[in-house]
Protein backbone atom coordinates (compact mmCIF):
# COMPACT_ATOMS: atom_id res chain seq x y z
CA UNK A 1 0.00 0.00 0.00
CA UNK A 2 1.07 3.57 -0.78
CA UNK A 3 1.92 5.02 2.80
CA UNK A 4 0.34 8.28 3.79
CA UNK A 5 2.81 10.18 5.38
CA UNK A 6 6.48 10.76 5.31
CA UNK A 7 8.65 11.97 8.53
CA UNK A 8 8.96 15.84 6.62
CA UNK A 9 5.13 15.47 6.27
CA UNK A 10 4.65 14.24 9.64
CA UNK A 11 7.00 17.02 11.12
CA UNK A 12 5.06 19.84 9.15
CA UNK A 13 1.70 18.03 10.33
CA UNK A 14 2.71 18.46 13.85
CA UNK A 15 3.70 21.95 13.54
CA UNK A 16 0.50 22.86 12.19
CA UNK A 17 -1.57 21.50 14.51
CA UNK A 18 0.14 21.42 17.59
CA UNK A 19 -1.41 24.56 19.70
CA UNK A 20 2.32 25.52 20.19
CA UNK A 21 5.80 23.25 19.34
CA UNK A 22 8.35 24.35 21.53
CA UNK A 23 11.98 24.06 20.14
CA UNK A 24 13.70 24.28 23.29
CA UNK A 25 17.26 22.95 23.88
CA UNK A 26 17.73 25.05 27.34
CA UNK A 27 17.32 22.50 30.18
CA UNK A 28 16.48 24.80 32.70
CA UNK A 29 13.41 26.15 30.61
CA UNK A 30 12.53 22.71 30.05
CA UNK A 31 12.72 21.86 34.18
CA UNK A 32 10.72 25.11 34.07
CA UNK A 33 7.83 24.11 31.75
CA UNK A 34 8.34 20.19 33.30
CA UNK A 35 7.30 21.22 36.40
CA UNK A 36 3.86 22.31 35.25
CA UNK A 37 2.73 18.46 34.44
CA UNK A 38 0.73 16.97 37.33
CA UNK A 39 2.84 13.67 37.64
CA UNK A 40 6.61 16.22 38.06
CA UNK A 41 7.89 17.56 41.15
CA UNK A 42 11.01 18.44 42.42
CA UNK A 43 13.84 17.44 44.91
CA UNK A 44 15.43 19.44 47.45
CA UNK A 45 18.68 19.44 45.18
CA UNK A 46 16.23 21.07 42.69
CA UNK A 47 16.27 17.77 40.62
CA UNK A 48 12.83 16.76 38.90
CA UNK A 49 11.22 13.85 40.24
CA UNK A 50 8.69 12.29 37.96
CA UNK A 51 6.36 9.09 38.35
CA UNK A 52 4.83 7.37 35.40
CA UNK A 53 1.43 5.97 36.72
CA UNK A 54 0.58 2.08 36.65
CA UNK A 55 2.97 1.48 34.24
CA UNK A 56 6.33 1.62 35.80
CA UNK A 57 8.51 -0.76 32.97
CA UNK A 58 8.54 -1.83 29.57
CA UNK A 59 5.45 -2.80 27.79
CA UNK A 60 6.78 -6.05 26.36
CA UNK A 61 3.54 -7.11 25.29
CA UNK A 62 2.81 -4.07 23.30
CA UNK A 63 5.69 -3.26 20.88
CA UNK A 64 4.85 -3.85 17.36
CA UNK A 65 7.00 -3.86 13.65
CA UNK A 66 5.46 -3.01 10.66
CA UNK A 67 4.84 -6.13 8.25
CA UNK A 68 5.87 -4.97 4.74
CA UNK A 69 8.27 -5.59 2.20
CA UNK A 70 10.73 -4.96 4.25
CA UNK A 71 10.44 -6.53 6.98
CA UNK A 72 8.84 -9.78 6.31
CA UNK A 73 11.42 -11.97 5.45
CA UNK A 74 13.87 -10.30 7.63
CA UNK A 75 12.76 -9.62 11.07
CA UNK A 76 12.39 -12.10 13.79
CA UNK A 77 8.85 -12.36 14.19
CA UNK A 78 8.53 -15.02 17.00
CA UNK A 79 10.28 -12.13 18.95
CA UNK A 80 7.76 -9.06 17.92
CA UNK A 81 4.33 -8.64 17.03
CA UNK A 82 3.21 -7.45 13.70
CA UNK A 83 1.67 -4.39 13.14
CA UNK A 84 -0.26 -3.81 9.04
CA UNK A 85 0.99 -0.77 7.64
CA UNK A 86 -2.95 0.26 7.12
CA UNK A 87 -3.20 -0.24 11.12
CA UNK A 88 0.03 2.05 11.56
CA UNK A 89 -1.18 4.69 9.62
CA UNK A 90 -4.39 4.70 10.89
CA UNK A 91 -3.10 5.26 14.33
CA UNK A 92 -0.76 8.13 13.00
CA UNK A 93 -3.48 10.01 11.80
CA UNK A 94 -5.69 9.24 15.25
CA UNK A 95 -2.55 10.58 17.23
CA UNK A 96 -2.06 13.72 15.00
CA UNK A 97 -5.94 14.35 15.44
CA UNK A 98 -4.97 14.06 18.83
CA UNK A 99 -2.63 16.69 19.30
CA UNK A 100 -4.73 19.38 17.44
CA UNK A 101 -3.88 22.49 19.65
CA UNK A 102 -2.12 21.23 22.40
CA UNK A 103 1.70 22.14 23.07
CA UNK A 104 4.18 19.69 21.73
CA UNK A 105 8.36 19.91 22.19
CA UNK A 106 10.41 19.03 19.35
CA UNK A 107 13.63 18.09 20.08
CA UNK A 108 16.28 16.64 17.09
CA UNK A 109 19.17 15.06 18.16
CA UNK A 110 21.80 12.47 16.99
CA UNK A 111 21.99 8.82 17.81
CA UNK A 112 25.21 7.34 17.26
CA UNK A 113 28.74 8.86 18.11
CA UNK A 114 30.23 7.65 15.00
CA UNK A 115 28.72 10.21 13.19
CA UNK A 116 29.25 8.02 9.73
CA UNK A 117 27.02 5.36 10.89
CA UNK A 118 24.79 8.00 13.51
CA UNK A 119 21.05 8.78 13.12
CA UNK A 120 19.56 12.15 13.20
CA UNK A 121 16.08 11.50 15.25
CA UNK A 122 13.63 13.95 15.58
CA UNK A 123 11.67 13.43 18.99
CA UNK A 124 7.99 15.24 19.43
CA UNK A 125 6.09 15.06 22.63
CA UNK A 126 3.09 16.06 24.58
CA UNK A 127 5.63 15.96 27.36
CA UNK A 128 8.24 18.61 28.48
CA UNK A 129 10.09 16.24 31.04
CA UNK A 130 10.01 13.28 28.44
CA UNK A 131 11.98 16.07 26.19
CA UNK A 132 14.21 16.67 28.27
CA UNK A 133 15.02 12.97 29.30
CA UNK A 134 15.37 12.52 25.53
CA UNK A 135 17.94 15.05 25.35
CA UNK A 136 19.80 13.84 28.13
CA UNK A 137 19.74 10.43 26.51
CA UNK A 138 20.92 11.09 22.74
CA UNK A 139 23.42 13.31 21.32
CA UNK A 140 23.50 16.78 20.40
CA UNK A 141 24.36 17.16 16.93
CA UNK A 142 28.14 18.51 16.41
CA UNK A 143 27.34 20.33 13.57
CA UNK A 144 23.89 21.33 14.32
CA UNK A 145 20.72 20.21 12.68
CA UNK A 146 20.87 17.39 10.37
CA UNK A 147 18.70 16.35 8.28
CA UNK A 148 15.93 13.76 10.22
CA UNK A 149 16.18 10.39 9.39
CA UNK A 150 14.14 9.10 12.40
CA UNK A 151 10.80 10.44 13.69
CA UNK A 152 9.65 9.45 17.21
CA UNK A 153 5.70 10.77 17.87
CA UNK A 154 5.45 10.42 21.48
CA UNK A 155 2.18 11.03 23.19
CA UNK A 156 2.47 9.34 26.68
CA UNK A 157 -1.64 10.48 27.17
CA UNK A 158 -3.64 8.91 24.52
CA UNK A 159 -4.89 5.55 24.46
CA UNK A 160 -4.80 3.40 21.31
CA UNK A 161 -7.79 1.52 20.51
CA UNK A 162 -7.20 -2.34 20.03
CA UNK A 163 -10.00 -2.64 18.09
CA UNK A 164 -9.35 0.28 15.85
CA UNK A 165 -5.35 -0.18 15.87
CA UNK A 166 -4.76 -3.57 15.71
CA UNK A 167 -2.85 -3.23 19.31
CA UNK A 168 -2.93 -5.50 22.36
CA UNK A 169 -4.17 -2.42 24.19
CA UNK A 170 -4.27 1.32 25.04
CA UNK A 171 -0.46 0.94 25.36
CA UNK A 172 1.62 0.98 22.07
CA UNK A 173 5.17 0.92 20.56
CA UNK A 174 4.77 0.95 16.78
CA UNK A 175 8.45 0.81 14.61
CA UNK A 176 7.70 1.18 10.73
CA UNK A 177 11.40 0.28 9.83
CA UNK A 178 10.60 1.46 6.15
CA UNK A 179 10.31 5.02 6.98
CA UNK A 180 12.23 4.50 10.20
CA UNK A 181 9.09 5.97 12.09
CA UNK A 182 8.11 5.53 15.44
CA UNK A 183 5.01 6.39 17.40
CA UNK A 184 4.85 5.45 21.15
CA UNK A 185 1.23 6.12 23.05
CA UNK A 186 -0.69 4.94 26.77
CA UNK A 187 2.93 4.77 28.50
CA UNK A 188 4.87 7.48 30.17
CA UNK A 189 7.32 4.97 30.96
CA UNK A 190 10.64 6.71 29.40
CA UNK A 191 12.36 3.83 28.79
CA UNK A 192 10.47 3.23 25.58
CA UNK A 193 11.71 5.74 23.75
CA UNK A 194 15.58 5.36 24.37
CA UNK A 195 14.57 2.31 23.38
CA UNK A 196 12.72 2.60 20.24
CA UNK A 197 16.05 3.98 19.05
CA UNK A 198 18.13 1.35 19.87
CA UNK A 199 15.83 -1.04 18.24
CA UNK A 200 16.24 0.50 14.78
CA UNK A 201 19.44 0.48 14.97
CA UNK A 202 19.70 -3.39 15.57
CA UNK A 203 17.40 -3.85 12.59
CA UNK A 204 19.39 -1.43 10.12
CA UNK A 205 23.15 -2.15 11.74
CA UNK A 206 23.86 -5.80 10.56
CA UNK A 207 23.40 -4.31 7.56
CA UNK A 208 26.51 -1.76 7.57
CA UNK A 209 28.43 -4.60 9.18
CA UNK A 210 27.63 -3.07 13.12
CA UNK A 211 27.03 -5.49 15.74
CA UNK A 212 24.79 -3.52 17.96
CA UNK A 213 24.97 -4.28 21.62
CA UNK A 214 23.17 -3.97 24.78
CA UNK A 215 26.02 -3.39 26.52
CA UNK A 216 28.39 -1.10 28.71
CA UNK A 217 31.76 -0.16 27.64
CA UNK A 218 35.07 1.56 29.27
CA UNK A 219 38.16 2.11 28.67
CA UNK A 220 41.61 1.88 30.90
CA UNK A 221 44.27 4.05 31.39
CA UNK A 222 46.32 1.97 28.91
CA UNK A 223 43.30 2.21 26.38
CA UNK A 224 42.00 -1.05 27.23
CA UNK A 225 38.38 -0.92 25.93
CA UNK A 226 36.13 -3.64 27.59
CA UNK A 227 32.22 -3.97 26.85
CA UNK A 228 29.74 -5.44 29.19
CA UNK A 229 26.67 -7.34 28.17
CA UNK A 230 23.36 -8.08 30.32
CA UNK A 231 20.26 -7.29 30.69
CA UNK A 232 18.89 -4.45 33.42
CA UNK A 233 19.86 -5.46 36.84
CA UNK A 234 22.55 -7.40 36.08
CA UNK A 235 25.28 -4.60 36.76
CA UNK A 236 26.38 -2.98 33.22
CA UNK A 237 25.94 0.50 34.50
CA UNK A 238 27.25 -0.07 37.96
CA UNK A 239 30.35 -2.18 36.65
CA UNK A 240 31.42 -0.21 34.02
CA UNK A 241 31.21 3.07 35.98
CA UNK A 242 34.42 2.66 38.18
CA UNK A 243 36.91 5.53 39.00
CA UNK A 244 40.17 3.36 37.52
CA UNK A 245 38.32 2.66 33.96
CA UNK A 246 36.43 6.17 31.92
CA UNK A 247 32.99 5.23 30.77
CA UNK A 248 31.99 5.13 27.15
CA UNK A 249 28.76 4.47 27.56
CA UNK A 250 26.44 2.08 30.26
CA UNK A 251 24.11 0.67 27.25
CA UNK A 252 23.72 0.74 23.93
CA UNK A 253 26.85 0.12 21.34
CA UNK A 254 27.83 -0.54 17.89
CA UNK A 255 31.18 -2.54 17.45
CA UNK A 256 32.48 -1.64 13.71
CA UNK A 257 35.58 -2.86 11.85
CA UNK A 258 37.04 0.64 13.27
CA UNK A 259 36.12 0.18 17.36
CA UNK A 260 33.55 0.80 19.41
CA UNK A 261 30.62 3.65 20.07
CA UNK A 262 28.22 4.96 21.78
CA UNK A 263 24.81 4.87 20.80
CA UNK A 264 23.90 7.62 23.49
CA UNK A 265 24.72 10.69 25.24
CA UNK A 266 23.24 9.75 28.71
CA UNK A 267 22.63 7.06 30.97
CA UNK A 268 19.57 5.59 32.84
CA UNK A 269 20.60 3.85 35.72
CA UNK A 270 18.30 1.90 37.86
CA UNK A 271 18.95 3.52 41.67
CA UNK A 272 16.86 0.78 43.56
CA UNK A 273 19.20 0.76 46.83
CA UNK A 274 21.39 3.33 45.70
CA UNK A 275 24.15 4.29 48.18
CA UNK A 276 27.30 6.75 48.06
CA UNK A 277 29.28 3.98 48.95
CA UNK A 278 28.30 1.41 46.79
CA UNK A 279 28.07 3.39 43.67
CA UNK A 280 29.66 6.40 44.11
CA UNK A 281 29.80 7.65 40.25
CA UNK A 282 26.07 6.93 40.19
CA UNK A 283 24.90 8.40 42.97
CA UNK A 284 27.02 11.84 42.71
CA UNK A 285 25.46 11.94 38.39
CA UNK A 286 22.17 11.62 40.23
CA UNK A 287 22.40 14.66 41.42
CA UNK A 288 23.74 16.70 38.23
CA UNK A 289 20.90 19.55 37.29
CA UNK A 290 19.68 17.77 34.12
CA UNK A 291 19.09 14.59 36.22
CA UNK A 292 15.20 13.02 36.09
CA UNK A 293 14.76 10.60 39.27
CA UNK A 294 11.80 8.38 37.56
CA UNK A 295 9.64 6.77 40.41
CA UNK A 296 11.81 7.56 42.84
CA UNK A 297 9.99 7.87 46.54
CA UNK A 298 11.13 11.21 47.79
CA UNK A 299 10.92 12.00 51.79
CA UNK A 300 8.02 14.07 52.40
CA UNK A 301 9.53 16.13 54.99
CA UNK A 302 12.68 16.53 53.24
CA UNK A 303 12.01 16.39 49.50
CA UNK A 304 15.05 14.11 49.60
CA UNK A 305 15.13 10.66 47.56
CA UNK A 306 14.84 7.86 49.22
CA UNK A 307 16.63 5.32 47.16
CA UNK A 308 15.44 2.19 49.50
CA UNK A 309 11.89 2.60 49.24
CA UNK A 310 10.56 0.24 46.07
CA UNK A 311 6.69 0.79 47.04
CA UNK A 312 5.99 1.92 43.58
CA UNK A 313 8.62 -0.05 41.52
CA UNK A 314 11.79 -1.74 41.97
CA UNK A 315 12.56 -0.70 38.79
CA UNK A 316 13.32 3.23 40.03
CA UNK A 317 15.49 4.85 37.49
CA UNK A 318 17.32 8.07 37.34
CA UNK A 319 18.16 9.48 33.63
CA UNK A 320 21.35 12.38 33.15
CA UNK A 321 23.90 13.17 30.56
CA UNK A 322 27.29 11.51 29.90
CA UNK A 323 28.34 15.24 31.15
CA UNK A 324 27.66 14.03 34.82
CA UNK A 325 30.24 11.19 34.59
CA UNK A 326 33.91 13.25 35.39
CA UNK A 327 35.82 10.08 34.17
CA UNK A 328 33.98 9.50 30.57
CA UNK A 329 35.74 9.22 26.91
CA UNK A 330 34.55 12.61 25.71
CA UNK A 331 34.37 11.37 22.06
CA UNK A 332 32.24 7.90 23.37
CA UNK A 333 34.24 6.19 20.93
CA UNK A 334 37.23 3.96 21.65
CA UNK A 335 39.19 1.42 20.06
CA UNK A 336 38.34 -2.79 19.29
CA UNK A 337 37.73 -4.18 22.61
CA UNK A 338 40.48 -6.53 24.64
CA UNK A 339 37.73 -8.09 26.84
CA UNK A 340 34.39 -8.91 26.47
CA UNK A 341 32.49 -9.56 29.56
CA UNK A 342 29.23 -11.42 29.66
CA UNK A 343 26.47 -10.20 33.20
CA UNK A 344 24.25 -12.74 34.14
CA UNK A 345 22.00 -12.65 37.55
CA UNK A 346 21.83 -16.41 38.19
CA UNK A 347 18.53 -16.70 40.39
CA UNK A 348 19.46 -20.73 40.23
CA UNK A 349 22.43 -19.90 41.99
CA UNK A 350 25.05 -22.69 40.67
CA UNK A 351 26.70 -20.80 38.22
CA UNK A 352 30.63 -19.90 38.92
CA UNK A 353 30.90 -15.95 39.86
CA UNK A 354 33.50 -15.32 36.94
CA UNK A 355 34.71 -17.76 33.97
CA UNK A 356 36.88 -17.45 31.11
CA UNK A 357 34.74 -18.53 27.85
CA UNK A 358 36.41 -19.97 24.86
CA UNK A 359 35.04 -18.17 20.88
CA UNK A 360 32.31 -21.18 21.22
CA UNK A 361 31.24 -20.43 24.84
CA UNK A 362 31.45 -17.05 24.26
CA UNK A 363 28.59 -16.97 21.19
CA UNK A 364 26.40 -19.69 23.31
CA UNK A 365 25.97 -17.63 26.12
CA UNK A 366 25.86 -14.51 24.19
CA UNK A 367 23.12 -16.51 21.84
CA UNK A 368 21.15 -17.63 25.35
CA UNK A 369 21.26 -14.79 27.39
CA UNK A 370 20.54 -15.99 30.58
CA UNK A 371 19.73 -14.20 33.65
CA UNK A 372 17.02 -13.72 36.00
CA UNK A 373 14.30 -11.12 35.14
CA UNK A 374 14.58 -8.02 38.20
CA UNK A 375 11.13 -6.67 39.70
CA UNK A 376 9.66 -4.08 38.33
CA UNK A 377 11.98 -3.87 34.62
CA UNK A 378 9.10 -5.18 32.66
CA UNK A 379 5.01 -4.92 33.77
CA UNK A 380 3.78 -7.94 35.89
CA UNK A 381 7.49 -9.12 37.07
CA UNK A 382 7.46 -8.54 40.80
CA UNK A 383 9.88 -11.01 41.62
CA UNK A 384 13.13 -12.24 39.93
CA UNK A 385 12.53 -14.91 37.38
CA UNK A 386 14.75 -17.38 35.35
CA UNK A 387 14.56 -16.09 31.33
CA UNK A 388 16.67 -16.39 28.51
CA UNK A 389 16.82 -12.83 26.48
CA UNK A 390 19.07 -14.02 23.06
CA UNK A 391 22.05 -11.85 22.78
CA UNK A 392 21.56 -9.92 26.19
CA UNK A 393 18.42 -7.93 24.63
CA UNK A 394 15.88 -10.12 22.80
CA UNK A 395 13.07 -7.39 22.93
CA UNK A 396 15.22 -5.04 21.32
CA UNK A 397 16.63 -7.32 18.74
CA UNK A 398 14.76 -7.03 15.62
CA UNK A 399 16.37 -9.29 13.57
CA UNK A 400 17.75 -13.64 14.03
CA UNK A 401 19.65 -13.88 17.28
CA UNK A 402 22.02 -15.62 14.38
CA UNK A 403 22.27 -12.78 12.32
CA UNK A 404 24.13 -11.00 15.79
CA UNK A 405 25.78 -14.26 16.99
CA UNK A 406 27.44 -14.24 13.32
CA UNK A 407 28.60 -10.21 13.75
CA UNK A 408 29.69 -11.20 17.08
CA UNK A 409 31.80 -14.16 16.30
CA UNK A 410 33.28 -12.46 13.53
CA UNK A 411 34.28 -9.32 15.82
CA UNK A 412 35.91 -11.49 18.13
CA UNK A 413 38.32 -13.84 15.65
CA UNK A 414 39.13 -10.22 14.09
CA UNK A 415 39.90 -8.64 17.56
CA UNK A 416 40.81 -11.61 19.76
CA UNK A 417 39.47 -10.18 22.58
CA UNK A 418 39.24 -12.69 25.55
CA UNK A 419 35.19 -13.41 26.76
CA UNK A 420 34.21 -13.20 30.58
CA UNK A 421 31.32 -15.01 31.51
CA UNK A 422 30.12 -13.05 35.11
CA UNK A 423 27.90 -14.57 37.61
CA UNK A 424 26.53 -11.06 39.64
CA UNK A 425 23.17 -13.10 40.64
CA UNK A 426 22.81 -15.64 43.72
CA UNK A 427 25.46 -17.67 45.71
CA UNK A 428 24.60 -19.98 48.41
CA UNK A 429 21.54 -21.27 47.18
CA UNK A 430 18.98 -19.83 44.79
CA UNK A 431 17.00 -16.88 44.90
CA UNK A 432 15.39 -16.89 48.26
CA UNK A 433 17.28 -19.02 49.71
CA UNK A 434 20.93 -17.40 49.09
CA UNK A 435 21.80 -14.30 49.13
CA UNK A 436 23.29 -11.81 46.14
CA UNK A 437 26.69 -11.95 45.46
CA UNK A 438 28.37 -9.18 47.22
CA UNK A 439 29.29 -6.13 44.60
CA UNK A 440 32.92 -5.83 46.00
CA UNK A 441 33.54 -9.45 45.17
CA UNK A 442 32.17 -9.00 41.81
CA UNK A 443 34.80 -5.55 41.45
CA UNK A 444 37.81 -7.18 42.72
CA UNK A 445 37.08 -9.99 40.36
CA UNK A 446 36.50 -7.59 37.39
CA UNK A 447 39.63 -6.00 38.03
CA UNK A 448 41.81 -9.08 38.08
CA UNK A 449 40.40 -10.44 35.00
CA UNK A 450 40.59 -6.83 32.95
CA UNK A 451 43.94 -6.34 34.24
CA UNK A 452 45.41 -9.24 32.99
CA UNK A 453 46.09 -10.42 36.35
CA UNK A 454 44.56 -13.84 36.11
CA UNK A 455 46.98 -14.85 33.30
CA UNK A 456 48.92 -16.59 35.06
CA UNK A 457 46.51 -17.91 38.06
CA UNK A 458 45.71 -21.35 37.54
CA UNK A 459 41.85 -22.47 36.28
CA UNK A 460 39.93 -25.26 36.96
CA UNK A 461 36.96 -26.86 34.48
CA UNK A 462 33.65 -27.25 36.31
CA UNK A 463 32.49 -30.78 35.99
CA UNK A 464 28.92 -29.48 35.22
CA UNK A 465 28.88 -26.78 32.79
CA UNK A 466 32.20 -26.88 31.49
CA UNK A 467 33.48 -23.18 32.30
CA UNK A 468 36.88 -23.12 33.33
CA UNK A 469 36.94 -20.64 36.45
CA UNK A 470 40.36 -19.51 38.57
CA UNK A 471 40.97 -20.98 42.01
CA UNK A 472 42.03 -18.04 43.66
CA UNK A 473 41.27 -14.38 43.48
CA UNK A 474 43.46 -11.58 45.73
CA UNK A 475 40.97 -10.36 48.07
CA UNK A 476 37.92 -13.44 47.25
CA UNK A 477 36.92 -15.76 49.36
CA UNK A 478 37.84 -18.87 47.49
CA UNK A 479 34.65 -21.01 48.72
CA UNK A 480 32.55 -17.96 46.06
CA UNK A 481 34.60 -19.54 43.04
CA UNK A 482 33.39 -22.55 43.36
CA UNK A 483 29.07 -22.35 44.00
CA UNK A 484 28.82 -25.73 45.10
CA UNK A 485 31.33 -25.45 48.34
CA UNK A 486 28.68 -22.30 49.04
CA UNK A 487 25.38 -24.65 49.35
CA UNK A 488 24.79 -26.60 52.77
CA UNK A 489 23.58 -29.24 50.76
CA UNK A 490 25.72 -30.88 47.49
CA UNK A 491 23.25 -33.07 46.51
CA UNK A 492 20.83 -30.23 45.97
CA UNK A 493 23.29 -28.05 44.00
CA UNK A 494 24.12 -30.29 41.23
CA UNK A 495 20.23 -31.00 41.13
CA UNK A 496 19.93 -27.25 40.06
CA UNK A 497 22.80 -27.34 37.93
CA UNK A 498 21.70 -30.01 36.08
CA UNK A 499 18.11 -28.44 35.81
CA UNK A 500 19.39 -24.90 34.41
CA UNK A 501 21.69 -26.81 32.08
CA UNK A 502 18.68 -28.21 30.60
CA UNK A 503 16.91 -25.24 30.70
CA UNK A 504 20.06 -23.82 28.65
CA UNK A 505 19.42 -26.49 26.11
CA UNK A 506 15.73 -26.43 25.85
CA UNK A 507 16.02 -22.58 25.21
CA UNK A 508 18.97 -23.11 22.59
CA UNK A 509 16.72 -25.46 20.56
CA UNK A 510 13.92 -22.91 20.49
CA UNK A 511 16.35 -20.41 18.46
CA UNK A 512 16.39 -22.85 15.80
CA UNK A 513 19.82 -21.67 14.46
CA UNK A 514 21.21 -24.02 11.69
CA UNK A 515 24.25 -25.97 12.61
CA UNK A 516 26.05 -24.41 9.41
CA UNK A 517 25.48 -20.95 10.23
CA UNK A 518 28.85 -19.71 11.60
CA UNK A 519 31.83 -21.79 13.58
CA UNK A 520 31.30 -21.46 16.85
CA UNK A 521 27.74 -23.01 16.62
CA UNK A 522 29.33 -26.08 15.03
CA UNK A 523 32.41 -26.54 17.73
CA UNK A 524 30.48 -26.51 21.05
CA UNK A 525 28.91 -29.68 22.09
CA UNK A 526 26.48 -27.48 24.17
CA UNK A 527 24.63 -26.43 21.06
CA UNK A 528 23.83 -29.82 20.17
């Protein structure tokens, strides 16, 4: 079908009907205007504080891809729902209805730091403290406005119609990869737009010969770049953001021929628990005067957050600008990575805290993704939850976890970069019955592996899962290397082990990737 409207169209469609479109790149006039909207408020630092209603996560259920000649051979649609290009448009012209006379903020930015494979996205919203999150999030463009190549219509307010827009319900994220346009409506939950971006990059970045990441990245003194995969709550933006190593970026990468870059020009960092002395970087960028605190319970009395207090979501989040990070690569670009480390929170509780992967391990557990699912990051999770997310970020992968498990495989011959496979979930027993592994075990491992300093330690293969793990870390107890000597009973530990090898399997057959499809997948015995 012949598609109504085009992003210029949609742009000049908005600025005629919009009641008035701000164009406002000041962040305190945006704080100003923010603090109008019901749902904003502000912290005694003079922060704004926002909450986002019921839904405090992503909409998992609710994110639809245009099914057209693009797309229909070539994304993964067991992973996405499919959206007719006569429903899209029918809810683009419902929204732009919508907006007739109402103030909307226009915002155009850059996604990408490499600016020959960035994006120029044009954000317009209903909301002035979603406009400035946005703009903490992406890029200002270097050499001023570029010429849009992705349109985001964000209107966290109206409702789409399931009937009438072929969605699940009033919530919707709609991706028309064709015209690279996105319209996001019924969630205020921020998350989706950062988020919307990153997904059109994964479906347009194979196809430069990018492997885009959900990941964290930093770099050492010596230049030592080092990315970090996992899902939210497993630690990429609290890992990566360490005095001794400047930050890149805490989530969303591309990984070119030519090094590594940063999606993004912010960060959005859960703060569930947040302390000074647990995440020092964190907490001080919290406090920067473009910071949003998203559902964060603030002290009555005091106006103060309270970082504990998870009554409306665990999944509290605090959004600010690269700018807030002191030790940060300015350019958020760095050279081909040396290590490659792989987060997983382990609610079983039976996998080793740190391993050293081989190429084949390396692509299965980048394929599987495992990890346990934290309260609050997606609606209806209120607990942690055993799930396998292929290649750290299934929901945001829009094409065959093959097609990145081929990228990624490829990067890593061409690089040889040595693969970390870290265990930041449960020790002792599983969830609920052990207890988290403690964040300064985690570091001092970290820091042994990235500084080379468990060349020379010796390694021992687990009889279970095959990971070869040190015996000894400086400053570790050595009964947290191995998770069995950490369970009171032995018998009951290899009975989970065996049952979230399984799982591993069972989930590895369900990505139905063809023996023949790239080496790694035909070396490891795991893969069947």
């Amino acid at each position: 079908m012949k598609h109504v409207l085009e992003i210029n169209e949609i742009i000049e469609a908005v600025h005629t009907r919009a009641g008035i479109l701000h164009q406002i790149s000041d962040a305190e006039t945006l704080i100003k205007l923010a603090l109008k909207q019901p749902e904003v408020s502000q912290t005694s630092n003079g922060n704004l504080a926002v909450t986002t209603g019921a839904i405090t996560g992503r909409a998992a259920n609710d994110k639809f891809i245009v099914k057209d000649g693009l797309t229909a051979d070539t994304v993964w649609w067991q992973n996405t729902g499919a959206m007719s290009g006569d429903h899209f448009d029918v809810l683009l012209a419902d929204m732009l209805a919508h907006l007739e006379g109402k103030p909307m903020f226009r915002q155009q930015l850059q996604a990408g730091a490499d600016r020959s494979s960035a994006y120029c996205v044009e954000v317009l919203s209903s909301s002035a403290w979603h406009a400035l999150f946005i703009q903490n999030m992406l890029i200002s463009p270097v050499h001023g406005a570029c010429s849009t190549e992705v349109c985001i219509l964000h209107l966290p307010e109206f409702k789409a119609l399931p009937a009438r827009h072929g969605t699940n319900s009033k919530t919707c994220i709609a991706l028309d990869f064709s015209r690279n346009i996105v319209l996001i409506c019924g969630t205020a939950y921020a998350g989706e737009i950062k988020k919307s971006v990153f997904s059109l990059f994964n479906y347009h970045a194979p196809g430069r010969g990018i492997l885009p990441m959900h990941c964290a990245a930093n770099v050492s003194n010596n230049g030592d770049t080092a990315l970090f995969f996992g899902l939210s709550g497993t630690g990429k933006t609290t890992l990566s953001a360490t005095p001794d190593r400047a930050l890149i970026g805490d989530d969303e990468h591309g990984w070119s021929r030519d090094g590594v870059f940063n999606l993004e020009g912010g960060c959005y960092a859960k703060t569930i628990g947040l302390t000074p002395e647990t995440e020092p970087e964190i907490y001080q960028a919290a406090q920067h005067p473009n910071a949003i605190l998203e559902n964060v319970v603030l002290v009555p009395e005091t106006q103060t957050p309270d970082y504990a207090d998870g009554r409306i979501t665990e999944n509290t989040r605090v959004s600010y600008p690269l700018a807030a990070i002191p030790n940060r690569v300015l350019s958020s670009r760095a050279d081909t990575p040396k290590h490659v480390v792989l987060l997983t929170a382990d609610a079983f509780g039976v996998l080793p805290p740190i391993s050293r992967l081989t190429l084949s391990q390396a692509v299965y557990y980048f394929l599987s993704g495992y990890t346990a699912k934290i309260a609050g990051t997606e609606a209806g999770i209120t607990e942690p939850c055993a799930t396998f997310s292929a290649c750290f970020g299934a929901p945001f992968m829009a094409r065959s976890p093959s097609v990145y498990g081929a990228l990624l495989e490829q990067r890593l011959i061409e690089s040889g970069a040595q693969c970390w496979l870290v265990n930041t979930g449960w020790t002792g027993g599983p969830y609920g019955v052990g207890h988290r592994m403690p964040l300064t075990s985690t570091r001092r491992m970290l820091s042994a592996a990235l500084s080379g300093a468990l060349d020379t330690t010796i390694f021992r293969k687990d009889e279970i899962f095959g990971l070869t793990t040190p015996t000894e870390i400086p400053g570790v107890d050595p009964q947290i290397l191995r998770p069995e000597k950490t369970w009171a009973d032995r018998a009951a530990y290899k009975k989970q082990a065996h049952k979230l090898l399984q799982l591993f399997a069972k989930n590895f057959v369900s990505l139905a990737i063809p023996k023949d499809t790239f080496l790694a997948v035909t070396e490891n015995r795991l893969m069947g």
